[in-house]
N, C-alpha and C. Protein backbone atom coordinates (compact mmCIF):
# COMPACT_ATOMS: atom_id res chain seq x y z
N UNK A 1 0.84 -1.18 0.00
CA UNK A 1 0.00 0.00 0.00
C UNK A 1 0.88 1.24 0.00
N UNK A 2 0.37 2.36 -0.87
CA UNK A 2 0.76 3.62 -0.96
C UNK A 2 0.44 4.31 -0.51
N UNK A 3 1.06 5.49 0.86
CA UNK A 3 -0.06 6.31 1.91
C UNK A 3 0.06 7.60 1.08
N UNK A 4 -0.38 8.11 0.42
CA UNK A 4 0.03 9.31 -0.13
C UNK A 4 -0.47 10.77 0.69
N UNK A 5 0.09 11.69 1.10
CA UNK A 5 -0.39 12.46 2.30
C UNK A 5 -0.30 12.07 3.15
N UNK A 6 0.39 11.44 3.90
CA UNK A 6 0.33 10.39 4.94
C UNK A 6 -0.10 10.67 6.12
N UNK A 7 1.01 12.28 6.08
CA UNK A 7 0.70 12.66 7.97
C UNK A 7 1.33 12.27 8.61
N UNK A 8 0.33 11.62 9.73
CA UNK A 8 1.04 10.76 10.46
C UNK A 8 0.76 9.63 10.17
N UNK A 9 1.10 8.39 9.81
CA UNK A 9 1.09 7.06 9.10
C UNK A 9 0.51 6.17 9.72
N UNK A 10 -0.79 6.95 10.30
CA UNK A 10 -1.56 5.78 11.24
C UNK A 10 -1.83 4.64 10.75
N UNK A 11 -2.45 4.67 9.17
CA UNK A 11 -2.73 3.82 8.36
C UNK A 11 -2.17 2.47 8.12
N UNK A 12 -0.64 2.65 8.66
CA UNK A 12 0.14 1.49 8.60
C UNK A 12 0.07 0.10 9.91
N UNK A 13 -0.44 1.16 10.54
CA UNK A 13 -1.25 0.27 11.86
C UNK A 13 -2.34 -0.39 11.50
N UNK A 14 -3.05 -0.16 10.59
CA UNK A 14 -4.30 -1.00 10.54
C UNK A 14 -4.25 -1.81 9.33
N UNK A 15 -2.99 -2.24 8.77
CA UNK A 15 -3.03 -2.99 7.78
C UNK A 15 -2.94 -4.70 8.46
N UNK A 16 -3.39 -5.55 7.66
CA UNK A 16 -3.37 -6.62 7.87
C UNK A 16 -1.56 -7.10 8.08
N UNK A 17 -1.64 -8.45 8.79
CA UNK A 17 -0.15 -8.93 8.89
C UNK A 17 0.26 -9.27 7.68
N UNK A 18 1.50 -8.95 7.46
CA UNK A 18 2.24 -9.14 6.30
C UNK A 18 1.89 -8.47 5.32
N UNK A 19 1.71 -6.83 5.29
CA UNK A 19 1.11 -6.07 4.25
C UNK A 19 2.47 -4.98 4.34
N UNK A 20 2.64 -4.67 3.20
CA UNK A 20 3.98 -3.70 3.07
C UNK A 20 3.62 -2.24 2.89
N UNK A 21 3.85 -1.11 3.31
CA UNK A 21 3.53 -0.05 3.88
C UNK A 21 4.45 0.87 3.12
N UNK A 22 3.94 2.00 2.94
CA UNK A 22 4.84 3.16 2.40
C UNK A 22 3.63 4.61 2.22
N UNK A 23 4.55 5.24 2.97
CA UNK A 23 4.05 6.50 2.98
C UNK A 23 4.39 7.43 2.33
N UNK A 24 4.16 8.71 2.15
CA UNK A 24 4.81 9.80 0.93
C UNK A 24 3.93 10.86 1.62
N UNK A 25 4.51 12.00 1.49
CA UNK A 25 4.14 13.67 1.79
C UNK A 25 5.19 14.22 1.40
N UNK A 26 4.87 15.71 1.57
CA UNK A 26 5.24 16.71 0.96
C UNK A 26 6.85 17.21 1.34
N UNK A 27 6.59 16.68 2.84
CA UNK A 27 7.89 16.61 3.64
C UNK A 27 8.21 15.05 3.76
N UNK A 28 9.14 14.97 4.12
CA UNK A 28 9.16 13.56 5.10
C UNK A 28 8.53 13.56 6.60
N UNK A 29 7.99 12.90 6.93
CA UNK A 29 7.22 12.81 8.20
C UNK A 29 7.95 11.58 9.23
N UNK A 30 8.86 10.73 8.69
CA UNK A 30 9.43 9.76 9.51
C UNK A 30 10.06 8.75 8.78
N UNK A 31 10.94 8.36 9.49
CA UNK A 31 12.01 7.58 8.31
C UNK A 31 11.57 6.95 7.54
N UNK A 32 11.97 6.92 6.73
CA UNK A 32 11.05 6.15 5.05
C UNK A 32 10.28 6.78 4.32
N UNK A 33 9.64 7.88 4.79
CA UNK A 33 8.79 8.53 4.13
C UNK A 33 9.52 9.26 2.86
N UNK A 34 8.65 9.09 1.90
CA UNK A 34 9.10 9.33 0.70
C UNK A 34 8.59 10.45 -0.06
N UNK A 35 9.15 11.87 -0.39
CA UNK A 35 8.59 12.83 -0.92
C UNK A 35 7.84 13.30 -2.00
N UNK A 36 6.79 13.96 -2.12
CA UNK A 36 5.85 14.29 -3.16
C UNK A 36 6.55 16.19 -3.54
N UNK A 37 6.93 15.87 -5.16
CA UNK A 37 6.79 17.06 -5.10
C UNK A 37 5.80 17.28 -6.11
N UNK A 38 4.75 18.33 -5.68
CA UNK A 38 3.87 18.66 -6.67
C UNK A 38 3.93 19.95 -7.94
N UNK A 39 5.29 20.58 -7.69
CA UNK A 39 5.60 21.30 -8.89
C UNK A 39 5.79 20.47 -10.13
N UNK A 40 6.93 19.14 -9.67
CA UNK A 40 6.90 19.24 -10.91
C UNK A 40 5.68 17.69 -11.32
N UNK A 41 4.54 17.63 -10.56
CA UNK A 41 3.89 16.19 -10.50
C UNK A 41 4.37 15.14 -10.49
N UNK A 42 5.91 15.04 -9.34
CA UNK A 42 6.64 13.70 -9.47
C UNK A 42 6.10 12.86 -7.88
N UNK A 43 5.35 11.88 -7.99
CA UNK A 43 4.95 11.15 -7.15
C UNK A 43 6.02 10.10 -7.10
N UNK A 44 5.45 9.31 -5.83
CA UNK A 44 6.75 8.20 -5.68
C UNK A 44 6.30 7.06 -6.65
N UNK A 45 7.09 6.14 -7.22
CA UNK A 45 6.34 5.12 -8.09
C UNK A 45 5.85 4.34 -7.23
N UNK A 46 4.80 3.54 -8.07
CA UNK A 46 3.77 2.28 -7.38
C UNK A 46 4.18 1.20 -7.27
N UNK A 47 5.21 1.06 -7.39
CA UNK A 47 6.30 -0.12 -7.48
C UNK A 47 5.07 -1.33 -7.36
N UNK A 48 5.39 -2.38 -6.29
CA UNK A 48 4.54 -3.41 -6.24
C UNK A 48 2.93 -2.82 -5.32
N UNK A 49 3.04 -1.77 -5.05
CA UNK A 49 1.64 -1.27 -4.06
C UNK A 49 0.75 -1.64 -5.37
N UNK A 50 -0.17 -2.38 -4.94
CA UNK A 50 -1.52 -2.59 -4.97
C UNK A 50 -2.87 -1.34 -4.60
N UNK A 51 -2.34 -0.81 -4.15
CA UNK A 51 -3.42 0.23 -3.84
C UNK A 51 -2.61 1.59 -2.84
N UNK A 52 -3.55 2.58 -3.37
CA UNK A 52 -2.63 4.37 -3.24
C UNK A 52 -4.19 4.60 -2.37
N UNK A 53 -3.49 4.88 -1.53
CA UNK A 53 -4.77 5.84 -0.53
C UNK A 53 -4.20 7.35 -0.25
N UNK A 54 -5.48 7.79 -0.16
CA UNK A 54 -5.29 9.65 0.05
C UNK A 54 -6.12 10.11 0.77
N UNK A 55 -6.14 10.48 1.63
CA UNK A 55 -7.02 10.66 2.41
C UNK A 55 -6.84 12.30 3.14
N UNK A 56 -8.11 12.64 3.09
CA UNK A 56 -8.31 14.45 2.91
C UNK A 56 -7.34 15.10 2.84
N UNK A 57 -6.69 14.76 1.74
CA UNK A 57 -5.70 16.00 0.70
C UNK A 57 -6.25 16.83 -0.73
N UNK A 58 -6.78 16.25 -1.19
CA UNK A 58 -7.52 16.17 -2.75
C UNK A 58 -8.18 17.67 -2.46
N UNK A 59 -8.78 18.07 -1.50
CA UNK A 59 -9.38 19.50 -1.24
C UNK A 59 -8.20 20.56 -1.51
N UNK A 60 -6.86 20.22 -1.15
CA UNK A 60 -5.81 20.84 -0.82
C UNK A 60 -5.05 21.28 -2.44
N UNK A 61 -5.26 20.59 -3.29
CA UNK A 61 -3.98 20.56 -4.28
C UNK A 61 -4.67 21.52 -4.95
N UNK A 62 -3.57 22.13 -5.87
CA UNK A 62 -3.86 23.37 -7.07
C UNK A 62 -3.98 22.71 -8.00
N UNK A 63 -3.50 21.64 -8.54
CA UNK A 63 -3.95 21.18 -9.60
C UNK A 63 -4.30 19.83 -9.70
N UNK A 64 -5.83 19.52 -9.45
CA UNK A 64 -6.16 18.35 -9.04
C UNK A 64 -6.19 17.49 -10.11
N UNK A 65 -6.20 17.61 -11.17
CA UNK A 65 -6.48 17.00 -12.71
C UNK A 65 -5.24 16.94 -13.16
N UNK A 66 -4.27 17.58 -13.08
CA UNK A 66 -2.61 17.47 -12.73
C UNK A 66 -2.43 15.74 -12.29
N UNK A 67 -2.75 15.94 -10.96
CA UNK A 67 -2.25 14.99 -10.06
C UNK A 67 -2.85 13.49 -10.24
N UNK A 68 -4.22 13.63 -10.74
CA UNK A 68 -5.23 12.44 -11.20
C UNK A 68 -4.38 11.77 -11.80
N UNK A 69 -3.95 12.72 -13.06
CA UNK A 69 -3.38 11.81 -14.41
C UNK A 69 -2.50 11.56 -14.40
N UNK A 70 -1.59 11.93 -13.19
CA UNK A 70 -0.14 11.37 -13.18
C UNK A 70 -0.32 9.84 -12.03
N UNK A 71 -1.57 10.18 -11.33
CA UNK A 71 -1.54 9.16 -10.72
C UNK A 71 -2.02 8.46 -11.09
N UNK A 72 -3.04 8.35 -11.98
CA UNK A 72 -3.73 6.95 -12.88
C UNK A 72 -2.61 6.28 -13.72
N UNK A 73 -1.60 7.37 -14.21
CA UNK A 73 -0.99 6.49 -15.30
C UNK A 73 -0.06 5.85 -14.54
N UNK A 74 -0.22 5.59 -13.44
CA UNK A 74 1.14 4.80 -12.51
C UNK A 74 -0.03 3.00 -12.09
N UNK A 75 -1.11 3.44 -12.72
CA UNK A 75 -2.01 1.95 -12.77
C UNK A 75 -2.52 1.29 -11.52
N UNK A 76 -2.35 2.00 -10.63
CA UNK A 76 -2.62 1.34 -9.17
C UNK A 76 -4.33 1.86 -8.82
N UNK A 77 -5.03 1.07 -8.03
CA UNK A 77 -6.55 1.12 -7.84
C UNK A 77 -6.01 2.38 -6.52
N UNK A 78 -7.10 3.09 -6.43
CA UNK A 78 -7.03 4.64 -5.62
C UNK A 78 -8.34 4.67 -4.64
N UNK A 79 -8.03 4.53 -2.82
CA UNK A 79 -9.12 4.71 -2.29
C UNK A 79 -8.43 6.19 -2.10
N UNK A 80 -9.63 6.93 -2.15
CA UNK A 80 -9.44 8.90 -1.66
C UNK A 80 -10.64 8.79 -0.73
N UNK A 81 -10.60 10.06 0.03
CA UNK A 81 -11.59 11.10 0.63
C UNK A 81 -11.66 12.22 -0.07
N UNK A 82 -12.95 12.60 0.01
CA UNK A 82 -13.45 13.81 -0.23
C UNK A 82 -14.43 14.46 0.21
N UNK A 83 -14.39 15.81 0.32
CA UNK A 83 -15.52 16.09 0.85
C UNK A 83 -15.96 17.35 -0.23
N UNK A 84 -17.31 16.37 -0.80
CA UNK A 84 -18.38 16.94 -1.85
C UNK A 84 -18.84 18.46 -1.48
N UNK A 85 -19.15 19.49 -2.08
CA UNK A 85 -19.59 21.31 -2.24
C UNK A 85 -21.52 20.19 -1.64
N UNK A 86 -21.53 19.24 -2.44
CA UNK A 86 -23.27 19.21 -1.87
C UNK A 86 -23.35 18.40 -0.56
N UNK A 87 -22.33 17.81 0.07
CA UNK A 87 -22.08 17.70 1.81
C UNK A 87 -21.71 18.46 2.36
N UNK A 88 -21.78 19.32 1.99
CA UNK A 88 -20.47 20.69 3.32
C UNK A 88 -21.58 22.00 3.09
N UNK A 89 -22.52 21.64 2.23
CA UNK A 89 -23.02 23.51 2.55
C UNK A 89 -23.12 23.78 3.92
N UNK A 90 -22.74 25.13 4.08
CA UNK A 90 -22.13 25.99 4.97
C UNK A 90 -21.04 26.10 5.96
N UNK A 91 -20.27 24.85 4.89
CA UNK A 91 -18.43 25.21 5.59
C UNK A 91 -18.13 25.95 4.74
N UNK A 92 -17.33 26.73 5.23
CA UNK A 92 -16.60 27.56 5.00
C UNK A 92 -14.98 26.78 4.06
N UNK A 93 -15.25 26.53 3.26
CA UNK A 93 -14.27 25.91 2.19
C UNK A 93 -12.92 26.53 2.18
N UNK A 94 -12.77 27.90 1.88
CA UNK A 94 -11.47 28.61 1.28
C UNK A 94 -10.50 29.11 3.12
N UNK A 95 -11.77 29.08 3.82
CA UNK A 95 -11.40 29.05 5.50
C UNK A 95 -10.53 27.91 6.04
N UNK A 96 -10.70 27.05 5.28
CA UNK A 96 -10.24 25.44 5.39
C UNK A 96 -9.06 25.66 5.15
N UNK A 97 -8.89 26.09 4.17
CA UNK A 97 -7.56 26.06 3.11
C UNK A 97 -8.26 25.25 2.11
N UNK A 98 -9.18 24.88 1.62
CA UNK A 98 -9.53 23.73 0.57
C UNK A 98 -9.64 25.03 -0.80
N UNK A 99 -8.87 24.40 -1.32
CA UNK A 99 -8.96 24.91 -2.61
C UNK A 99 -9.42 24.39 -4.01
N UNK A 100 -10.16 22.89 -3.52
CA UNK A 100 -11.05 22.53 -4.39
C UNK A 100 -12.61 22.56 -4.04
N UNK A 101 -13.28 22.82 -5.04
CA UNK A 101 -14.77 23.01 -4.21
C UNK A 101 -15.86 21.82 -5.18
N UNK A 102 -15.44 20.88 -5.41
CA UNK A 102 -16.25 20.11 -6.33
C UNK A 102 -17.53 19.10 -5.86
N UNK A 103 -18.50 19.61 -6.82
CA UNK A 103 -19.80 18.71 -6.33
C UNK A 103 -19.72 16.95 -6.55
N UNK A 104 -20.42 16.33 -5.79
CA UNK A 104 -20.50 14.91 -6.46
C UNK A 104 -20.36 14.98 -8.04
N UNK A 105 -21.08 15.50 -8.99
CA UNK A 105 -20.91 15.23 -10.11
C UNK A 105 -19.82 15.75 -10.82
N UNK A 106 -19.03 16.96 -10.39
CA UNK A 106 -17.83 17.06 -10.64
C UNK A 106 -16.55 16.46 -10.20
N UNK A 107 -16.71 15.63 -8.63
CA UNK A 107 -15.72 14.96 -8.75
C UNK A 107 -15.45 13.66 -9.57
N UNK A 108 -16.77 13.09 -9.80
CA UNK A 108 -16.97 12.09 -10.75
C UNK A 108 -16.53 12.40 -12.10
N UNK A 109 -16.62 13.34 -12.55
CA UNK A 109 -15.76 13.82 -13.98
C UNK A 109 -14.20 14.07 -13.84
N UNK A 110 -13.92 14.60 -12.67
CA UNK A 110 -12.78 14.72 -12.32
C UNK A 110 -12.20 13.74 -12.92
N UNK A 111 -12.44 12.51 -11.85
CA UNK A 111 -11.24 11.00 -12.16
C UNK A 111 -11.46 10.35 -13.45
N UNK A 112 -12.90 10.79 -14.05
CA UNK A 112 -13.02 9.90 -15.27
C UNK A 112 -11.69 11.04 -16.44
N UNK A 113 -12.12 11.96 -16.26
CA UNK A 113 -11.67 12.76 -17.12
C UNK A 113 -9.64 12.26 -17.16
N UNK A 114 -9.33 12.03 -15.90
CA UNK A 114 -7.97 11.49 -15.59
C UNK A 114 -8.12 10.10 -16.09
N UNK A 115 -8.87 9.43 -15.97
CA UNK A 115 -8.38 7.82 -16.58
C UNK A 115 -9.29 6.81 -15.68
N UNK A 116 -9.89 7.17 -15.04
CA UNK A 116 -10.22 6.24 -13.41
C UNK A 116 -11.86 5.99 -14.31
N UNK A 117 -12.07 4.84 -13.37
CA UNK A 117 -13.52 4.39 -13.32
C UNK A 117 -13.77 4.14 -11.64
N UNK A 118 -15.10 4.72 -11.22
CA UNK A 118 -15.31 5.22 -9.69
C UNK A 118 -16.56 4.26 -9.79
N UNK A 119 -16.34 4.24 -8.02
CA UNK A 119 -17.64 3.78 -7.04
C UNK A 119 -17.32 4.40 -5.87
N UNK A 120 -18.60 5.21 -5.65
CA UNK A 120 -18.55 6.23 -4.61
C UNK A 120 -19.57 5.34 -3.29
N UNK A 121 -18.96 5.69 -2.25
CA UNK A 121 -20.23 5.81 -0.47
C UNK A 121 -20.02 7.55 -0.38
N UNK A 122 -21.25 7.92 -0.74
CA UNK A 122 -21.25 9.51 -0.80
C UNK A 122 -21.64 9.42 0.81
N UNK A 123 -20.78 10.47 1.08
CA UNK A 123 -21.65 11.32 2.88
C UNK A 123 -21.39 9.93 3.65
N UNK A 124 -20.47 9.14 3.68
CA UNK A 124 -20.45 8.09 4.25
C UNK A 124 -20.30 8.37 6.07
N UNK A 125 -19.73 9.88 6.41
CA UNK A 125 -19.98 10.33 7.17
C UNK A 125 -20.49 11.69 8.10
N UNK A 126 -21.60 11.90 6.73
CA UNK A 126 -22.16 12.56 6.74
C UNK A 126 -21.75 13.94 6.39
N UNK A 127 -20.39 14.03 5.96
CA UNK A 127 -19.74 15.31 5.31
C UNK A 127 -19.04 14.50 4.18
N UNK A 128 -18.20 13.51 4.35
CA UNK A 128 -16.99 13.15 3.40
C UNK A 128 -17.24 12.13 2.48
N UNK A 129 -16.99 11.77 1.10
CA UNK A 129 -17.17 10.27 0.79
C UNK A 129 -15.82 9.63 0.02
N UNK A 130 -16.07 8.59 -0.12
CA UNK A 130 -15.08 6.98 0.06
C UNK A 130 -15.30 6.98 -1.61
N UNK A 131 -14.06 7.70 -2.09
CA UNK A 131 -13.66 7.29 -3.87
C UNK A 131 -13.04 5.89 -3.58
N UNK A 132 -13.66 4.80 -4.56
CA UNK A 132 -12.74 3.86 -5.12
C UNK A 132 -12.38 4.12 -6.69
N UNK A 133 -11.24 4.57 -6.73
CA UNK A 133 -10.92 4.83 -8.75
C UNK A 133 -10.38 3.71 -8.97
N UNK A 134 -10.83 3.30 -10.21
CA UNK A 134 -9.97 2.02 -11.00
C UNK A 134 -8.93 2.40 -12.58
N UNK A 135 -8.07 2.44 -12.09
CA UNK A 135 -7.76 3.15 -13.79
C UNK A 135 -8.52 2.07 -15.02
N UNK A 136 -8.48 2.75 -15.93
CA UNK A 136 -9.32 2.25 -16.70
C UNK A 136 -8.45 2.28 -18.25
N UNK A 137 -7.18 2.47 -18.07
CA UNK A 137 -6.46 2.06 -19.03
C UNK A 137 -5.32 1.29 -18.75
């Protein structure tokens, strides 16, 4: 698994035994962590990861359609978070720092438009929902 945004790498705690772990942010966050730089859209490769998780960053990036297509063409299945413009009326978005504001039906164009084929749990908690992208090439 690929933690992309990692944070703090809680994620690596809840993987099953014998599951191989790798995290990535912007900085390094702890030994191993492996850097994202988003100027020039160089992600870490997907080497053998099976699956890239992201979890509430996607609000954050300047160029989200940038980052889709560099990450679809690396072929790995993509669980994200997001949190939909039609779950959040009356957060305060740009207060956040979120600098994406996309409705369900625009994030759904989003990933197709990058390469992905989706199955969404919209509002799964009642603000955020659970992208599964499949690249689709």
């Amino acid at each position: 698994m690929l933690d992309l945004f990692c944070g703090a790498p809680a994620m690596r705690f809840l993987l099953k035994e014998g599951s191989a772990y790798r995290g990535a942010d912007l900085v390094s966050r702890f030994e191993g962590c492996e850097i994202i730089d988003l100027g020039r859209m160089a992600l870490p490769p997907r080497r053998d990861s099976e699956l890239v998780t992201i979890a509430c960053a996607l609000e954050y990036l300047d160029d989200l359609h940038g980052f889709l297509t560099a990450l679809a063409s690396q072929g790995a299945m993509v669980l994200a978070t997001y949190h939909a413009s039609d779950d959040t009326r009356g957060t305060q978005r740009t207060a956040l720092g979120w600098k994406n504001h996309l409705s369900r039906h625009d994030l759904i164009e989003a990933f197709q438009s990058a390469g992905y084929r989706t199955e969404v749990n919209w509002s799964f908690d009642g603000r955020q929902s659970l992208v599964k992208a499949t690249p689709t090439g």
